[in-house]
C-alpha atoms as a PDB file:
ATOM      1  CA  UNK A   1     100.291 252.498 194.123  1.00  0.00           C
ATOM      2  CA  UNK A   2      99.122 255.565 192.657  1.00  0.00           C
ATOM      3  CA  UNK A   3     102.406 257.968 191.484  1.00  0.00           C
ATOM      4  CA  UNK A   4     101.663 261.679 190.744  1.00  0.00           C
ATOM      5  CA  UNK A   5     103.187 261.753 186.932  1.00  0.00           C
ATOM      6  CA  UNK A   6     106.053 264.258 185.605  1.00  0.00           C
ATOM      7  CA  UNK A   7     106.627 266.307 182.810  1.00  0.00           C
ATOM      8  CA  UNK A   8     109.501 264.835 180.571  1.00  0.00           C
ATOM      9  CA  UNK A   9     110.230 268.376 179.306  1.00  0.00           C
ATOM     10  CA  UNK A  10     108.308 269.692 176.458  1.00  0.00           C
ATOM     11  CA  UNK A  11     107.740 266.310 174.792  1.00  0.00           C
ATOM     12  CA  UNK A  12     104.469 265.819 176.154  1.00  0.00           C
ATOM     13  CA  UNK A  13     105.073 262.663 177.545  1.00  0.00           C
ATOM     14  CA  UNK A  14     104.074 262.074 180.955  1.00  0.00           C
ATOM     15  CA  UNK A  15     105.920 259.561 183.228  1.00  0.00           C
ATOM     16  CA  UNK A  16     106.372 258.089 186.245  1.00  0.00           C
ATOM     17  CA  UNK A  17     109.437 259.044 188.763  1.00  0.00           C
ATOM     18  CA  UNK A  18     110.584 255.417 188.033  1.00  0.00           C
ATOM     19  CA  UNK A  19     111.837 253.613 185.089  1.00  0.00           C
ATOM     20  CA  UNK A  20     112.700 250.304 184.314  1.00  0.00           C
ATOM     21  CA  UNK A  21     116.179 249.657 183.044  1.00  0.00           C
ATOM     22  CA  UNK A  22     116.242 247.152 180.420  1.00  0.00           C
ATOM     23  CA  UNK A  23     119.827 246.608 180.416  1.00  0.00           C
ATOM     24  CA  UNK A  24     120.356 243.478 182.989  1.00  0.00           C
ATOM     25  CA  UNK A  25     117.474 241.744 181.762  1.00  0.00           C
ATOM     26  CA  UNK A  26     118.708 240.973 178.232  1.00  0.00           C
ATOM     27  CA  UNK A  27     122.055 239.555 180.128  1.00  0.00           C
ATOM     28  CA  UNK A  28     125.133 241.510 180.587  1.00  0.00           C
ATOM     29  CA  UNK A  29     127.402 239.962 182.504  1.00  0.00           C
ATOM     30  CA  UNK A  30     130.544 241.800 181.673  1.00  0.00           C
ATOM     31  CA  UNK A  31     128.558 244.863 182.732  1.00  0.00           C
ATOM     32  CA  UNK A  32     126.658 243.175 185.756  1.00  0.00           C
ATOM     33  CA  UNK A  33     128.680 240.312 186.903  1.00  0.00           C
ATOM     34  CA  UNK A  34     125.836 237.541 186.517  1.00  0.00           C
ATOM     35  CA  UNK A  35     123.735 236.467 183.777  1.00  0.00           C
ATOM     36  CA  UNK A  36     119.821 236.376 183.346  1.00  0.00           C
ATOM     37  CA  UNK A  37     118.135 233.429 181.662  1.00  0.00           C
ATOM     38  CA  UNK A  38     115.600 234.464 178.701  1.00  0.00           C
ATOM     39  CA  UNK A  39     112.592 233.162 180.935  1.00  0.00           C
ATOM     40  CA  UNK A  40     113.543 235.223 183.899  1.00  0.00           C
ATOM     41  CA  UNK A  41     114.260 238.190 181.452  1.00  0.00           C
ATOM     42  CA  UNK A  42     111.193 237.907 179.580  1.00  0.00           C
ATOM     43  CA  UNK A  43     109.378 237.599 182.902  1.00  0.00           C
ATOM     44  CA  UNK A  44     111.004 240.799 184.459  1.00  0.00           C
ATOM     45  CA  UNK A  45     109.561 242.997 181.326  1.00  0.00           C
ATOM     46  CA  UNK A  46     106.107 241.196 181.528  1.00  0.00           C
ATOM     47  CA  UNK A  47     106.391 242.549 184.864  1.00  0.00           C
ATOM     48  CA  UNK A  48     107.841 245.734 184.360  1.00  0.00           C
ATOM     49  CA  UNK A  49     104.900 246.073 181.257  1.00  0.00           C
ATOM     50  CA  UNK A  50     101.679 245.275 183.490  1.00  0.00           C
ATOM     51  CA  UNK A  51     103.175 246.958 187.251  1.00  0.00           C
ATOM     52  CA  UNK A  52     103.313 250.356 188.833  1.00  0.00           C
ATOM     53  CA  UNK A  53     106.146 251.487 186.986  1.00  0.00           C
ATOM     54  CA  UNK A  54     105.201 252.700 183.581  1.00  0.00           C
ATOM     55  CA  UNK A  55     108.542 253.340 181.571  1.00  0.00           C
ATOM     56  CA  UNK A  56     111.055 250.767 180.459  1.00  0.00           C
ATOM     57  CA  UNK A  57     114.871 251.931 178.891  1.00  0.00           C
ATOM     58  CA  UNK A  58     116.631 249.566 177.011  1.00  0.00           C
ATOM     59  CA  UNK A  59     119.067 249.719 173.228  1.00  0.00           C
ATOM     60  CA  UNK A  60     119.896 248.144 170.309  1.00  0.00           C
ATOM     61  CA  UNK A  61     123.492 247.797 172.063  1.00  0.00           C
ATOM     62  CA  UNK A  62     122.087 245.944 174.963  1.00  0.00           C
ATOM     63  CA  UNK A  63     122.965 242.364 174.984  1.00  0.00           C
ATOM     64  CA  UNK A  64     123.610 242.807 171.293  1.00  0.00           C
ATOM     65  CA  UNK A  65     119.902 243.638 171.001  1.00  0.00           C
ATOM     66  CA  UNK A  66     118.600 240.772 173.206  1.00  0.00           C
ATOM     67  CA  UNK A  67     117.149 243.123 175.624  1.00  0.00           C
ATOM     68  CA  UNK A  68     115.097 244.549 173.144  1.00  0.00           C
ATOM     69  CA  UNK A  69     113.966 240.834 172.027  1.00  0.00           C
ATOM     70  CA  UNK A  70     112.777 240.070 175.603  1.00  0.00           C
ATOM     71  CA  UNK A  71     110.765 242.893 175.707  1.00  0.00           C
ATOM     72  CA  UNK A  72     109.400 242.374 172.407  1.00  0.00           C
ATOM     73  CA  UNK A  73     108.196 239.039 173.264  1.00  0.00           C
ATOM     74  CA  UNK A  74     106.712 240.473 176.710  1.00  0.00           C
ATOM     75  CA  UNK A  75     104.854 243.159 174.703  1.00  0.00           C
ATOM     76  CA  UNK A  76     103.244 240.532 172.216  1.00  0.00           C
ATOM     77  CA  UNK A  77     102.037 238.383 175.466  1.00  0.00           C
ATOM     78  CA  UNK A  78      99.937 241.091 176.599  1.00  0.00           C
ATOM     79  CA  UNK A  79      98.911 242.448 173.110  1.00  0.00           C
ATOM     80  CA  UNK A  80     101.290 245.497 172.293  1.00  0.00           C
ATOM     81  CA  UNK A  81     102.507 248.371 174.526  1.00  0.00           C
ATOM     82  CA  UNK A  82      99.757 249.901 177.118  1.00  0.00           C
ATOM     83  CA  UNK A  83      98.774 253.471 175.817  1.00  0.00           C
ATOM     84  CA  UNK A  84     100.099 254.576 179.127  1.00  0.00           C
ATOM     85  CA  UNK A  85     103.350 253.331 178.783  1.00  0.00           C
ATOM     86  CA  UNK A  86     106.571 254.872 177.641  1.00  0.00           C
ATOM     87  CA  UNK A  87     108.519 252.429 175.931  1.00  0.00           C
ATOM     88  CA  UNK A  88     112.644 254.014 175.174  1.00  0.00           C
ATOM     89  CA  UNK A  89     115.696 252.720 173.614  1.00  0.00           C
ATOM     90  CA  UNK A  90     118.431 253.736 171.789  1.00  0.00           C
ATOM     91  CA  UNK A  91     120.315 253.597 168.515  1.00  0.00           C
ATOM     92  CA  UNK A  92     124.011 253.830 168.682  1.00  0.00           C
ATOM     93  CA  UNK A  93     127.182 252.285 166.211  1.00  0.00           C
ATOM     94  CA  UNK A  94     127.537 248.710 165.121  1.00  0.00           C
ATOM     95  CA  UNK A  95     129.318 246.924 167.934  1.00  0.00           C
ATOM     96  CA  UNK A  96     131.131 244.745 165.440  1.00  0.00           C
ATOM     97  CA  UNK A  97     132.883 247.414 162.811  1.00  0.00           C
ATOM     98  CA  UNK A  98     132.363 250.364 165.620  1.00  0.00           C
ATOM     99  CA  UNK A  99     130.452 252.636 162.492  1.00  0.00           C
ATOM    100  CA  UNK A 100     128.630 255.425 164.154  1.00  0.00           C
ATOM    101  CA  UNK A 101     126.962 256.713 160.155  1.00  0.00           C
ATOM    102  CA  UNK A 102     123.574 258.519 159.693  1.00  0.00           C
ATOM    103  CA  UNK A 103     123.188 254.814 157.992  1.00  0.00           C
ATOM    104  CA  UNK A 104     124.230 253.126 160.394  1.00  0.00           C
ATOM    105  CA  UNK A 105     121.148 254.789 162.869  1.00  0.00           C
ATOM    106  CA  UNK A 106     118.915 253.695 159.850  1.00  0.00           C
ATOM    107  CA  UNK A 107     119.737 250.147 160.093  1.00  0.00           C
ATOM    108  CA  UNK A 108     119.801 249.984 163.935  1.00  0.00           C
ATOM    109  CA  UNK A 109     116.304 251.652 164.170  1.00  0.00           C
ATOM    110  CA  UNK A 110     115.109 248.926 161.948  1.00  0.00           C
ATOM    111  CA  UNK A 111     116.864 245.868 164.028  1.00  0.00           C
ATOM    112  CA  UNK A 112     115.248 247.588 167.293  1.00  0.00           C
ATOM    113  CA  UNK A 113     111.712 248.171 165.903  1.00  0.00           C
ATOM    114  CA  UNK A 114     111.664 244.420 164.632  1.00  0.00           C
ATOM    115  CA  UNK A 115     112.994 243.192 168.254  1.00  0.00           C
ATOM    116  CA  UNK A 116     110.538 245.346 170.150  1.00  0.00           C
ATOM    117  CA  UNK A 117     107.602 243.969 167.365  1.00  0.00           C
ATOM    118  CA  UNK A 118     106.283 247.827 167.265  1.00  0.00           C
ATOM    119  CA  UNK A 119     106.333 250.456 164.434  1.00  0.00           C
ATOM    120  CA  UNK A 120     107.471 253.715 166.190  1.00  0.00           C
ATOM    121  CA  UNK A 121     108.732 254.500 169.637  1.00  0.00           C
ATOM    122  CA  UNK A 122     107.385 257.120 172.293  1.00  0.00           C
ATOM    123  CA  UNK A 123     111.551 258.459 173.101  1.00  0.00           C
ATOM    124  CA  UNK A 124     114.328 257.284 171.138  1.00  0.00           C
ATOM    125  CA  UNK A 125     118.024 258.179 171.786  1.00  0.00           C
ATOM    126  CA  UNK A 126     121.168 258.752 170.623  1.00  0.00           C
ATOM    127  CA  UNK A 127     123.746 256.285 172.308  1.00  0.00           C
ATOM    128  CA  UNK A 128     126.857 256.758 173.167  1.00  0.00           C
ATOM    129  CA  UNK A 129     128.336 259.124 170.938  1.00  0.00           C
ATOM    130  CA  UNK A 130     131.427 259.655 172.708  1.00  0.00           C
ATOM    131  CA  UNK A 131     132.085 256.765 170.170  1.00  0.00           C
ATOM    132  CA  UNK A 132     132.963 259.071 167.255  1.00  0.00           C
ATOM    133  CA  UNK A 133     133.317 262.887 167.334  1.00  0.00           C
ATOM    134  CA  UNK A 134     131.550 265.778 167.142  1.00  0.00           C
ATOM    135  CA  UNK A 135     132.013 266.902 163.795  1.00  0.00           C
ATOM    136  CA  UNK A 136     131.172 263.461 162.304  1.00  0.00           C
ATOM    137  CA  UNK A 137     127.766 263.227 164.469  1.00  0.00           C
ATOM    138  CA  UNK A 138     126.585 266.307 163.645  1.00  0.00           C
ATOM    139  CA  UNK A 139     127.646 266.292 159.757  1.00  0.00           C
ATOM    140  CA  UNK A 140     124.828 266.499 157.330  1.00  0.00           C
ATOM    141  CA  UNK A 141     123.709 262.659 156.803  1.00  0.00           C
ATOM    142  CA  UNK A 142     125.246 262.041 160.115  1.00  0.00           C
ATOM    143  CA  UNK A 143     123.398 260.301 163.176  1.00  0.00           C
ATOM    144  CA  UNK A 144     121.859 263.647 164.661  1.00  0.00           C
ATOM    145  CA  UNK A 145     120.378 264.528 161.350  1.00  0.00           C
ATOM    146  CA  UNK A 146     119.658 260.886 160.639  1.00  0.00           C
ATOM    147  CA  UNK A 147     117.793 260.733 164.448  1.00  0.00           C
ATOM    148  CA  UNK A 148     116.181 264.193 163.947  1.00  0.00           C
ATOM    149  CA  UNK A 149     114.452 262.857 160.426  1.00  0.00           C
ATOM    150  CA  UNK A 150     113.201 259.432 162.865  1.00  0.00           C
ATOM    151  CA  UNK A 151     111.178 262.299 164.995  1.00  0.00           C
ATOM    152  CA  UNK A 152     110.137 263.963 161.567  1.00  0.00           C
ATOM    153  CA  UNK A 153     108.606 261.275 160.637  1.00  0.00           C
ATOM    154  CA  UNK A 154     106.975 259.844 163.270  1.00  0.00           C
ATOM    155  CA  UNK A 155     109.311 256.519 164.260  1.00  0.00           C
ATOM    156  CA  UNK A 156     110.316 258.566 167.027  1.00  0.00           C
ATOM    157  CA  UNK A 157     107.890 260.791 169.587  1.00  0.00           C
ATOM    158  CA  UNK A 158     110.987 262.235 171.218  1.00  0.00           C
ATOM    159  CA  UNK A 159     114.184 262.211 170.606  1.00  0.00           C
ATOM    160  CA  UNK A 160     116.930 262.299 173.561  1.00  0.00           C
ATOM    161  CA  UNK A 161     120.699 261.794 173.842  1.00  0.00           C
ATOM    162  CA  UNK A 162     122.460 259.421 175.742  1.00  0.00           C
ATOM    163  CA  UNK A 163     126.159 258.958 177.412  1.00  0.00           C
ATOM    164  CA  UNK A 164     128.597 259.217 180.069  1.00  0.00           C
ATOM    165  CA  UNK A 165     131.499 261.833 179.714  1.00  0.00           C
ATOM    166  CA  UNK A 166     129.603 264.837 180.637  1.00  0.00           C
ATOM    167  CA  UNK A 167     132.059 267.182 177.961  1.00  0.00           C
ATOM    168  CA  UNK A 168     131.361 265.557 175.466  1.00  0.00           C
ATOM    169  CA  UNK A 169     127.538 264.698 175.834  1.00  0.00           C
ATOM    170  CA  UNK A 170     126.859 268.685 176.845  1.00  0.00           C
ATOM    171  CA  UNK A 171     127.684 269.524 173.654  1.00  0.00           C
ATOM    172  CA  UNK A 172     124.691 267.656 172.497  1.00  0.00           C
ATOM    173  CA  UNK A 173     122.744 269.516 174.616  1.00  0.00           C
ATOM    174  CA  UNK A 174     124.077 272.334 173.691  1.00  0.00           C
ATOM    175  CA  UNK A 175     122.640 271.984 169.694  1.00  0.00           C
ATOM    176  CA  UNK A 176     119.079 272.393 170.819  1.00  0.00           C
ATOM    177  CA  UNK A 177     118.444 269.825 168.744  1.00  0.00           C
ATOM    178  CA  UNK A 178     117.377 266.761 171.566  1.00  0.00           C
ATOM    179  CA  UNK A 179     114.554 266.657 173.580  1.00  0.00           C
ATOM    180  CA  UNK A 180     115.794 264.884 176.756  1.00  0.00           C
ATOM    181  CA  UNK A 181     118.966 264.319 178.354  1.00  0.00           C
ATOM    182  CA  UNK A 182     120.035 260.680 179.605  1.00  0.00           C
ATOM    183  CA  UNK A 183     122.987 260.723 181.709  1.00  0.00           C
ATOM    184  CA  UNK A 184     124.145 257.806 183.785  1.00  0.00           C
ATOM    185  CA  UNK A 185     126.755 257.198 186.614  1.00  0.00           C
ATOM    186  CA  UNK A 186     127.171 260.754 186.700  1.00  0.00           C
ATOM    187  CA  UNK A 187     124.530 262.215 189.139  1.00  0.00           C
ATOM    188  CA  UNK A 188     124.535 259.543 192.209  1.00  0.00           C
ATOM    189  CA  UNK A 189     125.380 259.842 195.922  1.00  0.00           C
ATOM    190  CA  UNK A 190     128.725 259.764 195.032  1.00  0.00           C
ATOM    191  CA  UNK A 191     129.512 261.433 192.108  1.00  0.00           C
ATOM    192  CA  UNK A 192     128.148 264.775 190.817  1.00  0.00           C
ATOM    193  CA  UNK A 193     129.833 265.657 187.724  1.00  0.00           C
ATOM    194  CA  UNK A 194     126.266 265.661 185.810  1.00  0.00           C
ATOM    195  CA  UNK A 195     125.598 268.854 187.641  1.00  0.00           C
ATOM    196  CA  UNK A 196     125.894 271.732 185.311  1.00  0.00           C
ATOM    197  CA  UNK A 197     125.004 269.349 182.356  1.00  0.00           C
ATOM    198  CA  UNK A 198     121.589 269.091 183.679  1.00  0.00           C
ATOM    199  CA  UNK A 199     120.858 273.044 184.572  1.00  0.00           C
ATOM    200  CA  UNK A 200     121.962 273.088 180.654  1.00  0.00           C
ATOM    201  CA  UNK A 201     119.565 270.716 179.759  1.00  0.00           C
ATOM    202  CA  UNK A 202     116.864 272.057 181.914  1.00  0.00           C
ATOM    203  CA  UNK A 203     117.723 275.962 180.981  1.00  0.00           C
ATOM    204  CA  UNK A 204     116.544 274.423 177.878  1.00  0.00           C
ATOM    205  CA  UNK A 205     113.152 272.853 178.382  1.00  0.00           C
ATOM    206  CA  UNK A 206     114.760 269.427 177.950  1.00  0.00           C
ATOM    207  CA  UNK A 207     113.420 266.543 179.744  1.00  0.00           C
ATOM    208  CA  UNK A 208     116.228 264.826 182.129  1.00  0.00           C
ATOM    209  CA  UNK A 209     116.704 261.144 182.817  1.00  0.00           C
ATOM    210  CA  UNK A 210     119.239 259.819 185.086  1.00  0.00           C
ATOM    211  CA  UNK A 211     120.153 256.220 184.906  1.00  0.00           C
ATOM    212  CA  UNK A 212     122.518 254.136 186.947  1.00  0.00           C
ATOM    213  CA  UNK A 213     122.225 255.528 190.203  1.00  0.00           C
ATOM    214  CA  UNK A 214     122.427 252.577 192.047  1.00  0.00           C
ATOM    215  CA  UNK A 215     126.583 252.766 190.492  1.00  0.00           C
ATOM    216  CA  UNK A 216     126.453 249.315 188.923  1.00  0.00           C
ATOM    217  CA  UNK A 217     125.050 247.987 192.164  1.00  0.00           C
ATOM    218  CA  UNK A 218     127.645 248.916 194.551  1.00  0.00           C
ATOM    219  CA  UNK A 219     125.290 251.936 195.846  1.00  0.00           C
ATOM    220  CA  UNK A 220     122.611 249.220 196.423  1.00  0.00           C
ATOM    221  CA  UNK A 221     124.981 246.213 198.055  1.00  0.00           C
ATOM    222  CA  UNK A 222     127.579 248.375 199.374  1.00  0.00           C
ATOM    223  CA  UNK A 223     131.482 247.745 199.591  1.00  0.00           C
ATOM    224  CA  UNK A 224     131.179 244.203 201.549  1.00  0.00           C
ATOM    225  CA  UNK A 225     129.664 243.201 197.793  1.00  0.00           C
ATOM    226  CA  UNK A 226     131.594 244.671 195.150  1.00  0.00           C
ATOM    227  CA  UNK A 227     134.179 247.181 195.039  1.00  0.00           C
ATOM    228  CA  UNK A 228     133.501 248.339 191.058  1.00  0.00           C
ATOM    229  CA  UNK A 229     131.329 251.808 190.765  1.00  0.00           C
ATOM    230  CA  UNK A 230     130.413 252.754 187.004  1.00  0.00           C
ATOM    231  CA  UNK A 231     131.220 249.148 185.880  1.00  0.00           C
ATOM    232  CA  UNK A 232     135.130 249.810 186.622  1.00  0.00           C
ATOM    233  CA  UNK A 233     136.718 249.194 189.643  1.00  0.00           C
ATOM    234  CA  UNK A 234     137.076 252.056 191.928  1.00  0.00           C
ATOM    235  CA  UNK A 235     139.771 254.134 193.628  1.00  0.00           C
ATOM    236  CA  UNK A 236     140.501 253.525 197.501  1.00  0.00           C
ATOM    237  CA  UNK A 237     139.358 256.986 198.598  1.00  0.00           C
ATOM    238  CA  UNK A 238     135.898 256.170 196.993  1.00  0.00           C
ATOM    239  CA  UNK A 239     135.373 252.996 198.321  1.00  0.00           C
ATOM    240  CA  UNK A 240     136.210 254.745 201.755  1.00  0.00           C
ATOM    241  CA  UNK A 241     133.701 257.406 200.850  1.00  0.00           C
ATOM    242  CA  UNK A 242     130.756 254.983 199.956  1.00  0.00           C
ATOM    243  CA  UNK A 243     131.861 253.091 203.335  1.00  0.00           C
ATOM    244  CA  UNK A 244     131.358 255.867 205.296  1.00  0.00           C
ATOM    245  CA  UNK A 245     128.169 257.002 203.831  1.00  0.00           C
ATOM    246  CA  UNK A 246     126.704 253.009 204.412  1.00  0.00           C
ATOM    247  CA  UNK A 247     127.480 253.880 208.488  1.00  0.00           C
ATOM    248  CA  UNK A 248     125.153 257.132 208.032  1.00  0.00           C
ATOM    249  CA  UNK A 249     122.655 254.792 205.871  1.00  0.00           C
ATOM    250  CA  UNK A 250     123.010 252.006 209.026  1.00  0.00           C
ATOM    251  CA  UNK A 251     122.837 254.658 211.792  1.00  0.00           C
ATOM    252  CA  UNK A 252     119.585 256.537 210.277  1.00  0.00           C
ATOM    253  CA  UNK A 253     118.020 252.762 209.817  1.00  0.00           C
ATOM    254  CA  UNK A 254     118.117 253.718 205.979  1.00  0.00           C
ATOM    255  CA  UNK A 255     118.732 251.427 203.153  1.00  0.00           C
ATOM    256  CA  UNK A 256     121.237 252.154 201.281  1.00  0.00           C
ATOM    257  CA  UNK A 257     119.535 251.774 197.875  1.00  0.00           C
ATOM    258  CA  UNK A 258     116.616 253.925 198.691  1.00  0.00           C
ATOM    259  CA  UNK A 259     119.213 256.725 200.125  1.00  0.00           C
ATOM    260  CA  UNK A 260     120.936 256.100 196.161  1.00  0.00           C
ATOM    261  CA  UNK A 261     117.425 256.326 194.752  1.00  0.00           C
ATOM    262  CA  UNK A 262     116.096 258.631 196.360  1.00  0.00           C
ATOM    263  CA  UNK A 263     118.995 261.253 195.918  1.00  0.00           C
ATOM    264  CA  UNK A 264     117.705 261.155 192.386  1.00  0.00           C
ATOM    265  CA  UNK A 265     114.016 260.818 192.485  1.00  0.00           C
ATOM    266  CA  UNK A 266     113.898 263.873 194.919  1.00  0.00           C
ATOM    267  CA  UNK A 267     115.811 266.070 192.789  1.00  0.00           C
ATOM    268  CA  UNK A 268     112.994 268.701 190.761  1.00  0.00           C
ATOM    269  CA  UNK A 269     114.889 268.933 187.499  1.00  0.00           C
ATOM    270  CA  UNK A 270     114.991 264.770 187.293  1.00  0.00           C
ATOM    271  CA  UNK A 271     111.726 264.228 185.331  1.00  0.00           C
ATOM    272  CA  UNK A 272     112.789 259.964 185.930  1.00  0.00           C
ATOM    273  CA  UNK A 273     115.248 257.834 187.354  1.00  0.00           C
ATOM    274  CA  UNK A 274     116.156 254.446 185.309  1.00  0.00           C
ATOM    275  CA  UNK A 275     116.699 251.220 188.151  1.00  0.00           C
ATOM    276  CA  UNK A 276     118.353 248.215 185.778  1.00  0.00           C
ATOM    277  CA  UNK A 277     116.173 245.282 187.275  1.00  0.00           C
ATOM    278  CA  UNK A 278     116.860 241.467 186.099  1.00  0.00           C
ATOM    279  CA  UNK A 279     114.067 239.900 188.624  1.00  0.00           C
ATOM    280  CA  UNK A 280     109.960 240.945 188.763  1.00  0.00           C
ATOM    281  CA  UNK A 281     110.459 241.147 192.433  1.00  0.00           C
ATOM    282  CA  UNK A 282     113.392 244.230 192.253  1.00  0.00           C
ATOM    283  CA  UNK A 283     110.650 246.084 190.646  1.00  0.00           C
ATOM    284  CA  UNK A 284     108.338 246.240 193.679  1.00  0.00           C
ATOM    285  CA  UNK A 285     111.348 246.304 195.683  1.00  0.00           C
ATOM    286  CA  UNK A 286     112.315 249.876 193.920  1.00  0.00           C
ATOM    287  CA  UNK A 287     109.464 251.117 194.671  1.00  0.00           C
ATOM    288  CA  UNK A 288     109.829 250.825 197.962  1.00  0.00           C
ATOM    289  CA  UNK A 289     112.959 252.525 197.877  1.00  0.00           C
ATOM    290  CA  UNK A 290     111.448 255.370 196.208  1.00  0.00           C
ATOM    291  CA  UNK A 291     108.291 255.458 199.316  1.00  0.00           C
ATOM    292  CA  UNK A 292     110.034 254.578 202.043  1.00  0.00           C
ATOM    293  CA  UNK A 293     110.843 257.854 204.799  1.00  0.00           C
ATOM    294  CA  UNK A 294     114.407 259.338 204.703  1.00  0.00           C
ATOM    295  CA  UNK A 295     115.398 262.266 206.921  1.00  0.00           C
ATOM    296  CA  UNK A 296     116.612 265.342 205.003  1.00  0.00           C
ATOM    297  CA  UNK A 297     119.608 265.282 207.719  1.00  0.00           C
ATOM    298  CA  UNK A 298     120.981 262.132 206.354  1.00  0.00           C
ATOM    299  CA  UNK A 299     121.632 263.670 202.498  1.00  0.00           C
ATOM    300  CA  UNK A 300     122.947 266.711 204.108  1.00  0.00           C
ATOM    301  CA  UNK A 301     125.809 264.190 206.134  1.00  0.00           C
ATOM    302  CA  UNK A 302     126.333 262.520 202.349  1.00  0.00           C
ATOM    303  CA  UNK A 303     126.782 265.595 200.559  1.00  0.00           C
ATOM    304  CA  UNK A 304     129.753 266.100 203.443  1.00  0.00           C
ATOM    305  CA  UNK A 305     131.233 263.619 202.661  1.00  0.00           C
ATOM    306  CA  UNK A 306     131.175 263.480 199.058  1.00  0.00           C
ATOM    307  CA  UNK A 307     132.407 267.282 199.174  1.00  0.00           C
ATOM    308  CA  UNK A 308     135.479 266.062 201.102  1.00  0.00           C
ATOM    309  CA  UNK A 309     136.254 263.799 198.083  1.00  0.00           C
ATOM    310  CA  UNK A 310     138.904 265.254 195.641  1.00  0.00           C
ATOM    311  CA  UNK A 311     137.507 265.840 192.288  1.00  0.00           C
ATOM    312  CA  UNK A 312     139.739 263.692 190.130  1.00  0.00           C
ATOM    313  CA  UNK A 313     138.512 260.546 192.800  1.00  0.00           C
ATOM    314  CA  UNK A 314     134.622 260.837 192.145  1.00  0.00           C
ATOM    315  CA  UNK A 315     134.343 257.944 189.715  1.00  0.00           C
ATOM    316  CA  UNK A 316     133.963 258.539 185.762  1.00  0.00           C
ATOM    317  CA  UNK A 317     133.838 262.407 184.497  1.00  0.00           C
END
C-alpha cells in the first residue's frame, strides 16, 4: 500500500505512521507471556525489512540484545538496511551491574552496532533512564553528553529519549537536548498520562513516537485474554473500563486493536506508532488496523469512559 510519509520533527527523517516493534521478536517472555523461536524472529524482521512498513524499534536491552541479533541477521540476508528505511534502537544501563555511565552508553552502542552488522544508526535513544537520576544522566561524561557526542559524530542521525514515568522522562524533554520523544503505555485508549509530555515535546519541534499502544496486548485480545495492561497486572476498575470499551468496539463492528491503533495513528502530533510484532503475518495484519473505517462517534464514547476513570486507576503514570 502506498502511506503518505510524516515528519519525525526536525530530524529530517521521514517515516511511515507505522513502526515495527522489535521487542517480541528477540523473545521476551516475562514481558509477553510466550516465547519466539530465532527462525520465526528472524523471519518477522525479514518481513518487517522488505514490507509496507518502513521503521523497525528495537534495544540493546531487548532480549539481552537478541532482538538486535535477529535483525542483524535479517539485514545481511537482503544486503544491508534499504535507504528508505529507518532502522532505531536504544542504549540504556548494563542489565547485569544496573550502570547507567557515559561509558557504559559507549560500550552498549558498540554491542548494538555489531548485533545490527551496521556502522551508524538513522535514530538512536536513550533508554530508560528512570534507571538512575537526573543529576547523574545529565553530568558531564554522563549518558546525555555521551549520546549527544554519538549524533556529533555521525553513529547517530537522531537522537531521542525513551521511558515510561512521564515526570521523570519530561525532564528530558525539557533539556532541548533530544530530538524525539518515545513514550510507551502512556498515550493508549486507556490511559492518557503522556498528554502534556507530548505538547512539551511538540512545543519543541521534537519528533513523537508512541509505542505500546496495544497495552501489552490486552488492548488487542481484550479482558477474556489477559488481565495485565503495561506488563503488570491491572486494577479492577480498569479491567471494567477496557470491558466496557470492547462492548462499544463489538457494537460499532470495530476491532478492538484497530480502535487501540488507531487512537494513536490519528493523533497529528504522533509522527509514528511502534506495534511489537513476533509473526510476518501481524505485520499485514497492523496495517489493516491502521486502514480499516472507524466512526469518530466510537472514540468520543471511549474518551467517556476513560474520563469516568479515577486518575490514580489509569495504569502506570
Amino acid at each position: 500500500m502506498e502511506w503518505n510519509l510524516r515528519a519525525l520533527g526536525g530530524t529530517g527523517l521521514q517515516i511511515t505512521p507505522l513502526t515495527v516493534g522489535g521487542a517480541p521478536l528477540g523473545s521476551m517472555p516475562k514481558n509477553f507471556g510466550y516465547d519466539v523461536a530465532e527462525e520465526q524472529g528472524i523471519a518477522t524482521a525479514l518481513a518487517a525489512l522488505t514490507g509496507p512498513i518502513r521503521s523497525i524499534d528495537t534495544s540493546c536491552a531487548y532480549s539481552d540484545g537478541e532482538s538486535e541479533r535477529r535483525i542483524g541477521k535479517a539485514i545481511a540476508q537482503i544486503g544491508g538496511v534499504p535507504d528508505d528505511f529507518v532502522l532505531a534502537t536504544k542504549v540504556t544501563r548494563d542489565l547485569t551491574t544496573g550502570d547507567f555511565s557515559g561509558a557504559q552508553m559507549r560500550r552498549a552502542i558498540e554491542g548494538s552496532l555489531e548485533r545490527l552488522g551496521v556502522d551508524r544508526v538513522p535514530l538512536l535513544y536513550l533508554h530508560d533512564p528512570e534507571n538512575t537520576t537526573f543529576a547523574e544522566a545529565t553530568a558531564p561524561g554522563g549518558a546525555v553528553e555521551v549520546v549527544r557526542a554519538l549524533k556529533d559524530e555521525g553513529i547517530a542521525g537522531a537522537i531521542g529519549v525513551a521511558g515510561g514515568d512521564t515526570t521523570i522522562i519530561t525532564e528530558y524533554v525539557e533539556t532541548g537536548f533530544f530530538d524525539v520523544l518515545l513514550t510507551h503505555n502512556r498515550f493508549t485508549l486507556v490511559n492518557r498520562r503522556a498528554e502534556r509530555m507530548i505538547d512539551a515535546a511538540v512545543e519543541r519541534g521534537m519528533g513523537v513516537v508512541n509505542a505500546a499502544v496495544l497495552g501489552g496486548g490486552i488492548l488487542a485480545t481484550g479482558t477474556g485474554s489477559s488481565s495485565r495492561y503495561g506488563y503488570r497486572e491491572a486494577p479492577e476498575e480498569l479491567l471494567i473500563a477496557i470491558r466496557r470499551i470492547e462492548q462499544l468496539c463489538a457494537e460499532a463492528d470495530v476491532p478492538l486493536a484497530a480502535a487501540a491503533t488507531q487512537f494513536s495513528t490519528r493523533d497529528p502530533r504522533i509522527a509514528t506508532t511502534i506495534v511489537g510484532v513476533s509473526r510476518p503475518e501481524r505485520i499485514e495484519e497492523s496495517v489493516a488496523a491502521v486502514t480499516c473505517a472507524i466512526p469518530d462517534e466510537l472514540f468520543v464514547e471511549i474518551d467517556s469512559v476513560v474520563a469516568a476513570l479515577p486518575a490514580d486507576l489509569a495504569g502506570p503514570r
